[in-house]
N, C-alpha and C. Protein backbone atom coordinates (compact mmCIF):
# COMPACT_ATOMS: atom_id res chain seq x y z
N UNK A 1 129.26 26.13 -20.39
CA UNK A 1 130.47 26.91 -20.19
C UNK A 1 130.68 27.15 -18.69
N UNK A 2 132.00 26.93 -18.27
CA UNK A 2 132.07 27.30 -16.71
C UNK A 2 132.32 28.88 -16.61
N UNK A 3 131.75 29.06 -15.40
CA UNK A 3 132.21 30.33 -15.10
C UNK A 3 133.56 30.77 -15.04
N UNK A 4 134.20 31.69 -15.14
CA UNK A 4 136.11 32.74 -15.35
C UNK A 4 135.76 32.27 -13.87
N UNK A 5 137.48 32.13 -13.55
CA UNK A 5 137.63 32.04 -12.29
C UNK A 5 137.42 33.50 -11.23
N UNK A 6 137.43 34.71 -11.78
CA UNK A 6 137.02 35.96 -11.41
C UNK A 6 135.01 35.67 -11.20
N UNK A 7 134.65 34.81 -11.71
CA UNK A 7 133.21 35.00 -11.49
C UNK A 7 132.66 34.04 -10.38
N UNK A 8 133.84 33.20 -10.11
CA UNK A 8 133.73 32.21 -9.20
C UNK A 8 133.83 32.99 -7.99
N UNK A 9 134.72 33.54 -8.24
CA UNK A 9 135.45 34.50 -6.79
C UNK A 9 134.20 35.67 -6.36
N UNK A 10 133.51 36.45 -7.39
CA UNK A 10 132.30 36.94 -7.24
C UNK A 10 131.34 36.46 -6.81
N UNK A 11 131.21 35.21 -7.24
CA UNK A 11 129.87 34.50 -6.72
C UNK A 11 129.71 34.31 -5.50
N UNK A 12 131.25 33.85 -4.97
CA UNK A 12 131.22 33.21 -3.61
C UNK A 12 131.63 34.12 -2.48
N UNK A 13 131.91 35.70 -3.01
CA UNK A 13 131.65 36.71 -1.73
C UNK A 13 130.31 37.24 -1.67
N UNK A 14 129.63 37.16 -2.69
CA UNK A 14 127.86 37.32 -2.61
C UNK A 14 127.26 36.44 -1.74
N UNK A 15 127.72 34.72 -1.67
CA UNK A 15 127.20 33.61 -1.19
C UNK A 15 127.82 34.10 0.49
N UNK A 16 129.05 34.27 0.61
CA UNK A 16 129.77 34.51 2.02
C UNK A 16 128.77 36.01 2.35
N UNK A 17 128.78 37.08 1.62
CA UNK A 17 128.11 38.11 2.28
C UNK A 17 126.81 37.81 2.83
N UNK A 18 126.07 37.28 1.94
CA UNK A 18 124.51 36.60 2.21
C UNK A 18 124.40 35.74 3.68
N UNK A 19 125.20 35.27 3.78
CA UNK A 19 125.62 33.60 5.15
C UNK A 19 126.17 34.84 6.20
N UNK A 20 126.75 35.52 6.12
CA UNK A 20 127.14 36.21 7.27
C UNK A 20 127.27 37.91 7.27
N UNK A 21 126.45 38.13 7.24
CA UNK A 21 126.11 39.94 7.27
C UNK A 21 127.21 40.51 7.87
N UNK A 22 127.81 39.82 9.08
CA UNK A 22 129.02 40.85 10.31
C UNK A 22 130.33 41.17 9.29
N UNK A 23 130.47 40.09 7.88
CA UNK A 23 131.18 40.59 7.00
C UNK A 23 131.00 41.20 5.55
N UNK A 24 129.52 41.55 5.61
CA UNK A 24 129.42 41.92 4.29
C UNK A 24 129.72 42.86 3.49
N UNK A 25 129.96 44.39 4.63
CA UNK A 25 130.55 45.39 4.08
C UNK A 25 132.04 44.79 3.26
N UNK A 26 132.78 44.07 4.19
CA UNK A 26 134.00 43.91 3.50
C UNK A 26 134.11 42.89 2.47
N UNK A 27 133.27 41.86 2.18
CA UNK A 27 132.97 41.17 0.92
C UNK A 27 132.15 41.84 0.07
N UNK A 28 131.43 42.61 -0.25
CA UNK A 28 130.82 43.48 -0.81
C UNK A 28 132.32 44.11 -1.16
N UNK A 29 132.94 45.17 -1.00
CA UNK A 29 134.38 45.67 -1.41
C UNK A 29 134.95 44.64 -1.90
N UNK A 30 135.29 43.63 -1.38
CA UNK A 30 136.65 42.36 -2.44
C UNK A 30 135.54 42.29 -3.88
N UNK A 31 134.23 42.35 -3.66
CA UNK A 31 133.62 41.77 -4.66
C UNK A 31 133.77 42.67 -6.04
N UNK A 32 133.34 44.06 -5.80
CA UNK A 32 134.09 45.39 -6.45
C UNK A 32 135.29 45.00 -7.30
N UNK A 33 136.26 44.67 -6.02
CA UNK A 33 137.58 44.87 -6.56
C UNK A 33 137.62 43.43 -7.74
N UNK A 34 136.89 42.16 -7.36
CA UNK A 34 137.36 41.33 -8.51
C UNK A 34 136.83 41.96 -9.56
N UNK A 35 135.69 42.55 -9.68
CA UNK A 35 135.37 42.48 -10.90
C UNK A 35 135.96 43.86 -11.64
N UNK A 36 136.91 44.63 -11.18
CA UNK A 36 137.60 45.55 -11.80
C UNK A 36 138.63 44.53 -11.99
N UNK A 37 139.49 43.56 -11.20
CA UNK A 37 140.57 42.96 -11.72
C UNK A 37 140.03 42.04 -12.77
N UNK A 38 138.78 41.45 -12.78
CA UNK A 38 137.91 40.70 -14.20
C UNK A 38 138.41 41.52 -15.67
N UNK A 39 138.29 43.05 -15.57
CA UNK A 39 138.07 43.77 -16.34
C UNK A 39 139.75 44.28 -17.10
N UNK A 40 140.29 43.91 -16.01
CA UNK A 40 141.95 44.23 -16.49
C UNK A 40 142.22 42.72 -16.59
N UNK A 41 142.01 41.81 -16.36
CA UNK A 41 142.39 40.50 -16.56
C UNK A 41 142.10 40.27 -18.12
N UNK A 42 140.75 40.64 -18.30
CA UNK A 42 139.99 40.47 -19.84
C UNK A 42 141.28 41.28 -20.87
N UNK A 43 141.09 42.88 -20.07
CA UNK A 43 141.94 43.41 -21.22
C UNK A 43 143.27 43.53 -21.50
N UNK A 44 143.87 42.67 -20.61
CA UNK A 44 145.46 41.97 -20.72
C UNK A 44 145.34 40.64 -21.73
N UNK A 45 144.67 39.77 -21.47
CA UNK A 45 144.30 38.83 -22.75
C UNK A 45 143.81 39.40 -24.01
N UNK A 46 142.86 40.30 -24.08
CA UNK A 46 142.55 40.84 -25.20
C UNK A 46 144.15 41.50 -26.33
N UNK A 47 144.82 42.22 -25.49
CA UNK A 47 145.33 43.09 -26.32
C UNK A 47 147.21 41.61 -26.30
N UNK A 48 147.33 40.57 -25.55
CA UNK A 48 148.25 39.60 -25.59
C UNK A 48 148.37 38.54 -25.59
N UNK A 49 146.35 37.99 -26.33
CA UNK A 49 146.41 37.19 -26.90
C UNK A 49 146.04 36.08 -25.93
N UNK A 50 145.90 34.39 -26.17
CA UNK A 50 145.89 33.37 -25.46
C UNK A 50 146.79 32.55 -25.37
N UNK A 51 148.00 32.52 -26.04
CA UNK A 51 148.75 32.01 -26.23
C UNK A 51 149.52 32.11 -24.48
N UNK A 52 150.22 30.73 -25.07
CA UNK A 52 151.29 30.20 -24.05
C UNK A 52 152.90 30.29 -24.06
N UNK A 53 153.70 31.05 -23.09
CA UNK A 53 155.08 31.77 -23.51
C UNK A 53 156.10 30.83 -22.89
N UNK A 54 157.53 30.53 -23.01
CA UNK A 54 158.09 29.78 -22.73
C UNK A 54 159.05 30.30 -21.58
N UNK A 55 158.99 30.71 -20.32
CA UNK A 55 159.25 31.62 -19.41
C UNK A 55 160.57 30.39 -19.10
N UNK A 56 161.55 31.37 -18.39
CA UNK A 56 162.41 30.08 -17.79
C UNK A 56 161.97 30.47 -15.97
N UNK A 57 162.51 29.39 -15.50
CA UNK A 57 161.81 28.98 -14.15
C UNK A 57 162.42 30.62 -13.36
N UNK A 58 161.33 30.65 -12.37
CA UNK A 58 161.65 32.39 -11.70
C UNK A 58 161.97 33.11 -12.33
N UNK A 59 160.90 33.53 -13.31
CA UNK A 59 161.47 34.61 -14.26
C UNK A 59 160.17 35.70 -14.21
N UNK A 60 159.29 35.10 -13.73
CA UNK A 60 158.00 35.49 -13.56
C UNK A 60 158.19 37.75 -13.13
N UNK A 61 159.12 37.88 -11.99
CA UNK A 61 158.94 39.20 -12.02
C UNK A 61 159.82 39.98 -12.65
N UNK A 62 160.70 39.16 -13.96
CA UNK A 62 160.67 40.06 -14.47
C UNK A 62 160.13 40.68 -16.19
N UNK A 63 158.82 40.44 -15.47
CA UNK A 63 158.22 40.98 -16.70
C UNK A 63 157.31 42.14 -16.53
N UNK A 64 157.51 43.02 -15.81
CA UNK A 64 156.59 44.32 -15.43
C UNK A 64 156.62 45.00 -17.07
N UNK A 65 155.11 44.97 -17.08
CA UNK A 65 155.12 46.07 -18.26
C UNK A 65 154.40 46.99 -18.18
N UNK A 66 155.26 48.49 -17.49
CA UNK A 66 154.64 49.56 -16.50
C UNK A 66 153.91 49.89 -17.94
N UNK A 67 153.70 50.11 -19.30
CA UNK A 67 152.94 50.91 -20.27
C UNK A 67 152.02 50.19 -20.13
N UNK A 68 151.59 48.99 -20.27
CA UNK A 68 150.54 48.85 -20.76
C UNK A 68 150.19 48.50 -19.12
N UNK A 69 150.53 48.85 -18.12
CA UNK A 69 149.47 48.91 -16.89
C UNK A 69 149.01 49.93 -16.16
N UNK A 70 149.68 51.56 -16.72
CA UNK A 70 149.53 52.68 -16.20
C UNK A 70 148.18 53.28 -16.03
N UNK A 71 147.43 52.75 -17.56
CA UNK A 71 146.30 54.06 -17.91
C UNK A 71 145.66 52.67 -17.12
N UNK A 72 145.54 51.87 -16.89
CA UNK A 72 144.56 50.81 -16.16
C UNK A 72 144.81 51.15 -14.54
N UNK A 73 145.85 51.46 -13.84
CA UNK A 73 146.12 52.13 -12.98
C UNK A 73 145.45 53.28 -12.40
N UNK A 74 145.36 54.59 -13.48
CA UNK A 74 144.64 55.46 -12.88
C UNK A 74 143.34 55.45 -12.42
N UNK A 75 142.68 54.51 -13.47
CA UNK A 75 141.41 54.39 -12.98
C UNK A 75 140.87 53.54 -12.18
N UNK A 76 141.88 52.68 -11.69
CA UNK A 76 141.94 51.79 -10.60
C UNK A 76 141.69 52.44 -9.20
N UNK A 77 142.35 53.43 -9.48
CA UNK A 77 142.82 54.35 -8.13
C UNK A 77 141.45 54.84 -8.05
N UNK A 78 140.92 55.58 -8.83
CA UNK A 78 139.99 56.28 -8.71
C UNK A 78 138.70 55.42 -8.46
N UNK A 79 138.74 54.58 -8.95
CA UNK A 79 137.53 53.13 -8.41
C UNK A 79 137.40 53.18 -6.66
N UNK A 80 138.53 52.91 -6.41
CA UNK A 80 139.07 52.14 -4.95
C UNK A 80 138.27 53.88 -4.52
N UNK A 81 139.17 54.93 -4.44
CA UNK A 81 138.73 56.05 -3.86
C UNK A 81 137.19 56.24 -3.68
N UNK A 82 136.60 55.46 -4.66
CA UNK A 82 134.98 55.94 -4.89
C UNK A 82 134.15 55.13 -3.89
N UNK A 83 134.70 53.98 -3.68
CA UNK A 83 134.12 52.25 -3.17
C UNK A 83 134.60 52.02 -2.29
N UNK A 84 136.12 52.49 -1.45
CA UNK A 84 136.96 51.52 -0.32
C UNK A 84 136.39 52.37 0.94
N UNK A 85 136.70 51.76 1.93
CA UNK A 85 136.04 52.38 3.06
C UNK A 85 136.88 53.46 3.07
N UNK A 86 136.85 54.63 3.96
CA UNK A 86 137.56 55.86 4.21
C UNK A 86 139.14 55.91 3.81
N UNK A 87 139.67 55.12 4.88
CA UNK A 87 141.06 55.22 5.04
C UNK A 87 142.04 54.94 3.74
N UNK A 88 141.14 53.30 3.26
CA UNK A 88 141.61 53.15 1.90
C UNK A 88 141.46 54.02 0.42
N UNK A 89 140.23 55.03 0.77
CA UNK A 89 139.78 55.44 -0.27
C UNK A 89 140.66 56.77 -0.24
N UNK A 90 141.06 57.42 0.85
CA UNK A 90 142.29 58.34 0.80
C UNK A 90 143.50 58.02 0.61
N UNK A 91 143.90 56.76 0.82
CA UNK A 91 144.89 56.68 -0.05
C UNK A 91 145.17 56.46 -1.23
N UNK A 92 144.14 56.26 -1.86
CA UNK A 92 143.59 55.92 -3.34
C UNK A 92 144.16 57.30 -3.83
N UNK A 93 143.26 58.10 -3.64
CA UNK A 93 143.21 59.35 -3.78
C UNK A 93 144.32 60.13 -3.43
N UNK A 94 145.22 60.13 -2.39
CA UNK A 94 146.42 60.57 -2.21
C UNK A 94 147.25 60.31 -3.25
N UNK A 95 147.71 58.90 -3.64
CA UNK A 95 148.63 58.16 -4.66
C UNK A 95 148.09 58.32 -5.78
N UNK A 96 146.86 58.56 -6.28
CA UNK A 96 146.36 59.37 -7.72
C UNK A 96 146.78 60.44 -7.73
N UNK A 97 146.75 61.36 -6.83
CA UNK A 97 147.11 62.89 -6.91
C UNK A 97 148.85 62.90 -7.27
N UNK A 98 149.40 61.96 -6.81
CA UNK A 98 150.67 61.98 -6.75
C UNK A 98 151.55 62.37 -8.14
N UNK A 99 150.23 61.46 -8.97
CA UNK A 99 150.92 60.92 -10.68
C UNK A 99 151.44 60.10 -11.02
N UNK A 100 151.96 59.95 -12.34
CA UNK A 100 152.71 58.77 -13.05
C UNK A 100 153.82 58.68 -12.02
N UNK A 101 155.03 59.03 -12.38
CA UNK A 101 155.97 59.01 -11.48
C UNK A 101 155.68 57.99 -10.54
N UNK A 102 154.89 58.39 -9.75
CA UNK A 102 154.90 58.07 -7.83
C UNK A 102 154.13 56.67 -8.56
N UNK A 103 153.18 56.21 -9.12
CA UNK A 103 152.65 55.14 -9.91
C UNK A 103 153.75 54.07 -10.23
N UNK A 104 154.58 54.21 -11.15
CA UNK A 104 155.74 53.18 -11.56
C UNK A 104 156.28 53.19 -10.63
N UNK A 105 156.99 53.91 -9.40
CA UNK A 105 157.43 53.31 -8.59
C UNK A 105 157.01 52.28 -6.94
N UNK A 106 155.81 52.99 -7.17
CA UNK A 106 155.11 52.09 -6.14
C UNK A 106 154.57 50.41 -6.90
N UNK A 107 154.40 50.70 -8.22
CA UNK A 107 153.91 49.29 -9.17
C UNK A 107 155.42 48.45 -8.69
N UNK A 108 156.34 48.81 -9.46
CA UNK A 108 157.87 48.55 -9.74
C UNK A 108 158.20 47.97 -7.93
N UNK A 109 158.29 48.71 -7.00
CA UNK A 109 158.82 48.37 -5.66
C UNK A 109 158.04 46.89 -5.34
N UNK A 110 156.60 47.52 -5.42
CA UNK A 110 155.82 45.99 -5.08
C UNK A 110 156.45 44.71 -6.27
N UNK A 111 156.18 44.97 -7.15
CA UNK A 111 156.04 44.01 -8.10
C UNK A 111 157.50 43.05 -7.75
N UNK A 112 158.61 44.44 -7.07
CA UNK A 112 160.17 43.49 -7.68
C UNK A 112 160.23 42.67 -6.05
N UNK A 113 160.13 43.73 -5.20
CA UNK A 113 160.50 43.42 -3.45
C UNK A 113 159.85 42.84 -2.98
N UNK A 114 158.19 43.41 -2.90
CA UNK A 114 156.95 43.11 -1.98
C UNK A 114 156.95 44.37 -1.17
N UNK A 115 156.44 44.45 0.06
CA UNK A 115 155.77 45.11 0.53
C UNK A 115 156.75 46.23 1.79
N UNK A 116 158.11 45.59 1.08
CA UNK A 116 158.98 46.15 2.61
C UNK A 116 159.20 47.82 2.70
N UNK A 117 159.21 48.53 1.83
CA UNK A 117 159.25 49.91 1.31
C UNK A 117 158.64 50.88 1.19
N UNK A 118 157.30 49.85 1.24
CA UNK A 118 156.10 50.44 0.74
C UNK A 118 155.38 50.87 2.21
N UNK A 119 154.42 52.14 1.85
CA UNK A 119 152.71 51.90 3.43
C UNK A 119 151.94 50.97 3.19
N UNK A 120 151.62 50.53 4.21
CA UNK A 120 150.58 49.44 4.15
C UNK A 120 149.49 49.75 3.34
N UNK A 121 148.99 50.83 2.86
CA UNK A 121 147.91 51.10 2.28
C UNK A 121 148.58 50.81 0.52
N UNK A 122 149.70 51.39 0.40
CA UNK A 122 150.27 51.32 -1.13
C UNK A 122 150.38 49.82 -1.16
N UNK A 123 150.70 49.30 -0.37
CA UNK A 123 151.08 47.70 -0.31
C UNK A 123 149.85 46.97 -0.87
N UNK A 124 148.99 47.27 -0.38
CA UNK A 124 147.20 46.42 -0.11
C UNK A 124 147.05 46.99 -1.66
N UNK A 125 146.79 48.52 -2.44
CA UNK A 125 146.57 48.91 -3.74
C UNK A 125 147.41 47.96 -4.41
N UNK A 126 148.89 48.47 -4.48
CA UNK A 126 149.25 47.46 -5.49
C UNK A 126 149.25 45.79 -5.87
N UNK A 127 148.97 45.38 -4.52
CA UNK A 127 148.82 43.75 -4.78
C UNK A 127 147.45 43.42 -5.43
N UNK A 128 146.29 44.36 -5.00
CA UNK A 128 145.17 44.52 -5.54
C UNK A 128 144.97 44.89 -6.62
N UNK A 129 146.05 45.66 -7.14
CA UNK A 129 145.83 46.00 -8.89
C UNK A 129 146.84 44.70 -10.04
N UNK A 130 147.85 44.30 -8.99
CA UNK A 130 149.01 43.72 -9.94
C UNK A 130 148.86 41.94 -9.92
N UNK A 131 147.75 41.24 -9.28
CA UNK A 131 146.90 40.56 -8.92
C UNK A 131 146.74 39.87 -10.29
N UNK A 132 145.49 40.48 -10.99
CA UNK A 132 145.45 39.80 -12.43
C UNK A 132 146.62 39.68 -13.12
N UNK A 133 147.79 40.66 -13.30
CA UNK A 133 148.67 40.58 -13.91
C UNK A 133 149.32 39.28 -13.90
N UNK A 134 149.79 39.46 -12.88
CA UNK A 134 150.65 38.46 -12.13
C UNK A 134 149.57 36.64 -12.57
N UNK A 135 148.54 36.47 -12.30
CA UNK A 135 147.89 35.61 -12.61
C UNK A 135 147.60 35.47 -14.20
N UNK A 136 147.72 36.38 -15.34
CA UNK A 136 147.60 36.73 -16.39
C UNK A 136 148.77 35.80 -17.30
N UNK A 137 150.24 36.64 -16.34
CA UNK A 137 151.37 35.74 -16.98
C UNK A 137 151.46 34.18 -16.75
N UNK A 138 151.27 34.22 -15.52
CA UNK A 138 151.36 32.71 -14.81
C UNK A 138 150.14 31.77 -15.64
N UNK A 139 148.94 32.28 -16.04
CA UNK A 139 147.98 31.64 -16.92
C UNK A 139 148.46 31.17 -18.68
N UNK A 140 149.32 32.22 -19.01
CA UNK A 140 150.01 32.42 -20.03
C UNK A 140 151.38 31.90 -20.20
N UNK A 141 151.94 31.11 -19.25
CA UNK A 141 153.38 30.62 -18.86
C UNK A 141 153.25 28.99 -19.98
N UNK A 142 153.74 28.22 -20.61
CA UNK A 142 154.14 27.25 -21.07
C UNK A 142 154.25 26.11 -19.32
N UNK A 143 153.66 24.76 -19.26
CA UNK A 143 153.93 24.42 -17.97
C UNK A 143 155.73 23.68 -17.62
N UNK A 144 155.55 24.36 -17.18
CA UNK A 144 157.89 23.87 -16.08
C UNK A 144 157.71 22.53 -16.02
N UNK A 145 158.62 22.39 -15.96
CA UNK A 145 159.29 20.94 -16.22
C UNK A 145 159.01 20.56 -13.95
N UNK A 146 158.48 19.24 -13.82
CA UNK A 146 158.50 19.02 -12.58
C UNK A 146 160.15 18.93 -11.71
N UNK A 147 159.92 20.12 -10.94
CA UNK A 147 161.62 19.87 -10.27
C UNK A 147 161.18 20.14 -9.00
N UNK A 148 160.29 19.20 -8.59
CA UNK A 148 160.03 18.20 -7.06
C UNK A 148 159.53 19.23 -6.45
N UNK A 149 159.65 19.15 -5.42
CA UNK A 149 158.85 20.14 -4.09
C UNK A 149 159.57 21.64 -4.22
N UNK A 150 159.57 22.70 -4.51
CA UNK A 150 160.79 23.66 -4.10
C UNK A 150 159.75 24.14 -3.41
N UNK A 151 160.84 24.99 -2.30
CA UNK A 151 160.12 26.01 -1.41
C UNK A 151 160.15 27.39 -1.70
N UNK A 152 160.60 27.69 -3.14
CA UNK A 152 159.78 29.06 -3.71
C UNK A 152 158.97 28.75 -4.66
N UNK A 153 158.20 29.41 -5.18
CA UNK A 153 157.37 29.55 -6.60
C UNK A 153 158.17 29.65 -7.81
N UNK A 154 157.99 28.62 -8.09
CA UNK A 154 158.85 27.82 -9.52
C UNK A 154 158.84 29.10 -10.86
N UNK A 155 157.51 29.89 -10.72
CA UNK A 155 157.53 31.32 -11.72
C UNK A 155 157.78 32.05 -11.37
N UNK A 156 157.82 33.05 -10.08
CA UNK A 156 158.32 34.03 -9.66
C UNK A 156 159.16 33.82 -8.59
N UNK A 157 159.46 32.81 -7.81
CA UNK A 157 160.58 32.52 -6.87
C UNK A 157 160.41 33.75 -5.94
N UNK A 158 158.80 33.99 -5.30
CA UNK A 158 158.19 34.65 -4.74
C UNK A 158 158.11 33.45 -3.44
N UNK A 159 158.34 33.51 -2.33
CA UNK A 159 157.57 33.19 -1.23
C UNK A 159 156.25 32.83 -1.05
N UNK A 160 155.30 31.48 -0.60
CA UNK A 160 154.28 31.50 -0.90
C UNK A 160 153.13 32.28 0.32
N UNK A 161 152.22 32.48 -0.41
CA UNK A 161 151.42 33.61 0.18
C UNK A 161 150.41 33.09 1.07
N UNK A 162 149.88 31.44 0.96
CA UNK A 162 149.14 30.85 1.72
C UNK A 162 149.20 29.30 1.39
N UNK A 163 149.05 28.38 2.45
CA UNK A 163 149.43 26.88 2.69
C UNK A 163 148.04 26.36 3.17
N UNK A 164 147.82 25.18 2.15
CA UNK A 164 146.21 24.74 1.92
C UNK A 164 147.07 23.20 2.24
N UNK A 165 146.10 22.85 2.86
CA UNK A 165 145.81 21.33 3.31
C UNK A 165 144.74 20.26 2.35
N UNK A 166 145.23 19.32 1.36
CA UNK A 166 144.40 18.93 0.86
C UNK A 166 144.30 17.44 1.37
N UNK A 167 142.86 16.40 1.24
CA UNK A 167 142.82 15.29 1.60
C UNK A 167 143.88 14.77 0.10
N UNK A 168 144.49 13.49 0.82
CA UNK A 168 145.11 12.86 0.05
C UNK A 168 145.39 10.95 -0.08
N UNK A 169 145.13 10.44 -0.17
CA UNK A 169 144.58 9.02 0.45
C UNK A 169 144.26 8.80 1.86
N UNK A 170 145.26 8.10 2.73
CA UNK A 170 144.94 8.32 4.30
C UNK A 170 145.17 10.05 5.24
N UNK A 171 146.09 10.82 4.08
CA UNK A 171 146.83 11.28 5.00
C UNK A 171 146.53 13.00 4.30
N UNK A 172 147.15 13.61 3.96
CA UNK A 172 147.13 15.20 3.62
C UNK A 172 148.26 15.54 2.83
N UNK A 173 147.62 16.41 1.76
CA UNK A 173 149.35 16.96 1.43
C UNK A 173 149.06 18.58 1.55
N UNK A 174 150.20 19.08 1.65
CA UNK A 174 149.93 20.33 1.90
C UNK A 174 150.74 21.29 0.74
N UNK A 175 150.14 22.23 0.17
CA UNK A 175 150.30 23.16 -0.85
C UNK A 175 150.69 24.82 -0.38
N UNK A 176 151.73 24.82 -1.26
CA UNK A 176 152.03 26.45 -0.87
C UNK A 176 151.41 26.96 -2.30
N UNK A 177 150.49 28.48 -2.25
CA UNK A 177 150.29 29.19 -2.96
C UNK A 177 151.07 30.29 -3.46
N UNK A 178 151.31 30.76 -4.08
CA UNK A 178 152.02 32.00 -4.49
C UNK A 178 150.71 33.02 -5.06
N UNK A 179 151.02 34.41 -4.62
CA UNK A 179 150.52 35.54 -4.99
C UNK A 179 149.91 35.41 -6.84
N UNK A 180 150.48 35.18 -7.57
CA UNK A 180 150.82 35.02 -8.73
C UNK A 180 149.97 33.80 -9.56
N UNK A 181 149.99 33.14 -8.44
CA UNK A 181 149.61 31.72 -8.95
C UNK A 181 147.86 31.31 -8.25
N UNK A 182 147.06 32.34 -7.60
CA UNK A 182 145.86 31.69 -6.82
C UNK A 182 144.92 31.88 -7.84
N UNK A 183 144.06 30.57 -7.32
CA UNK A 183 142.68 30.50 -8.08
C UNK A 183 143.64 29.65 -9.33
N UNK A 184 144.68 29.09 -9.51
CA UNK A 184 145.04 27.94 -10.82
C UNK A 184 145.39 26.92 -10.48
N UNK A 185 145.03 26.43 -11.73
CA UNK A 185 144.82 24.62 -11.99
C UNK A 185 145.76 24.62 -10.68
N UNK A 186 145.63 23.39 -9.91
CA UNK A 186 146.96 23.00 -9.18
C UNK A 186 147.89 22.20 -9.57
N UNK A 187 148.06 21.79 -10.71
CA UNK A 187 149.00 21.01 -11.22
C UNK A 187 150.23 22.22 -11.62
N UNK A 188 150.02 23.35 -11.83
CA UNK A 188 151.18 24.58 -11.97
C UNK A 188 151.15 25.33 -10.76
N UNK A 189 150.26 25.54 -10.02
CA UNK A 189 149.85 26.50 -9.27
C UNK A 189 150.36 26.21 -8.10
N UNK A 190 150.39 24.94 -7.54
CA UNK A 190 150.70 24.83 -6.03
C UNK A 190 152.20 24.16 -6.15
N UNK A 191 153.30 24.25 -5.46
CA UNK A 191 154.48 23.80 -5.56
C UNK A 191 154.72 23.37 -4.08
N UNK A 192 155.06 22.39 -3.40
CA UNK A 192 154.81 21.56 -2.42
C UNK A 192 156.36 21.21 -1.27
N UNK A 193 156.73 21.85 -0.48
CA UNK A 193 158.14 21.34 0.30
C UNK A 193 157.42 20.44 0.67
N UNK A 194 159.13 19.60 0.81
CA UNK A 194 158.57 18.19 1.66
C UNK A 194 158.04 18.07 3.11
N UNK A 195 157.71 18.04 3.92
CA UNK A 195 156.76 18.08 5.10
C UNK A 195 157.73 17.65 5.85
């Protein structure tokens, strides 16, 4: 059996912390955080199944489903507060104190806009909690019909979040990632402008 791609991602900030100590405090923390997003990843499949949904192309954000991500939320917050270094762990703790309310709309702003509205600290929480989600649906998506290179993300028509260089016979092709879409197969996952 291969390892969840969440255990891959664990393994290899243990392997990176081990190889270079000057970053281990902060791979030690990402490592935390996957395996709380492991744990909401699991129980988003658990309670919606394995099945594959027939999304139409960029449709990806709009499927926020603030109920069933709230009560996974609070204790998210309260994780981060317990584990993140100072600064992050007060804002953990600030935006818990806040409540539901202040919750759906900081989920909701990130999830629809990104990060323009938001503090940098609410910004960094919610991409960090809405992470599996977002990879949850996109895992769960039926695969799109090939419509060539576009330069958004064919499921959420999100901007891509990072550009990977792969060998390709003589030469390279290069891949845009989307938020939504990292750590999958690349045959859905990476969507490619022409160079």
């Amino acid at each position: 059996m291969t390892a969840s791609k969440w255990d891959q991602r664990i393994e290899r900030a243990n392997e990176l912390a081990a190889k270079h100590s000057f970053a281990a405090e902060g791979l030690r923390f990402y490592e935390r955080i996957a395996s709380f997003q492991k744990s909401l990843y699991a129980g988003l499949e658990a309670a919606g199944g394995k099945g594959k949904k027939l999304r139409p192309p960029g449709s990806l954000r709009d499927e926020l489903e603030l109920f069933t991500l709230l009560p996974w939320f609070a204790s998210f917050l309260s994780f981060v507060a317990e584990i993140a270094p100072p600064p992050l762990a007060g804002s953990a703790a600030g935006l818990n104190a806040e409540g539901s309310a202040r919750w759906e709309a900081v989920l909701d702003e990130f999830w629809r806009v990104g990060t323009t509205a938001l503090d940098p600290a609410e910004s960094l929480l919610a991409w960090a909690f809405l992470q599996p989600y977002a990879e949850h649906l996109a895992d769960h998506t039926a695969p799109l019909e090939d419509q060539g290179t576009p330069p958004l993300c064919p499921l959420c028509s999100g901007s891509p979040q990072v550009g990977v260089l792969r060998p390709l016979g003589d030469g390279a092709k290069r891949s845009l990632i989307c938020y939504s879409r990292s750590q999958v197969p690349e045959s859905v996952a990476a969507f490619s402008p022409a160079l």
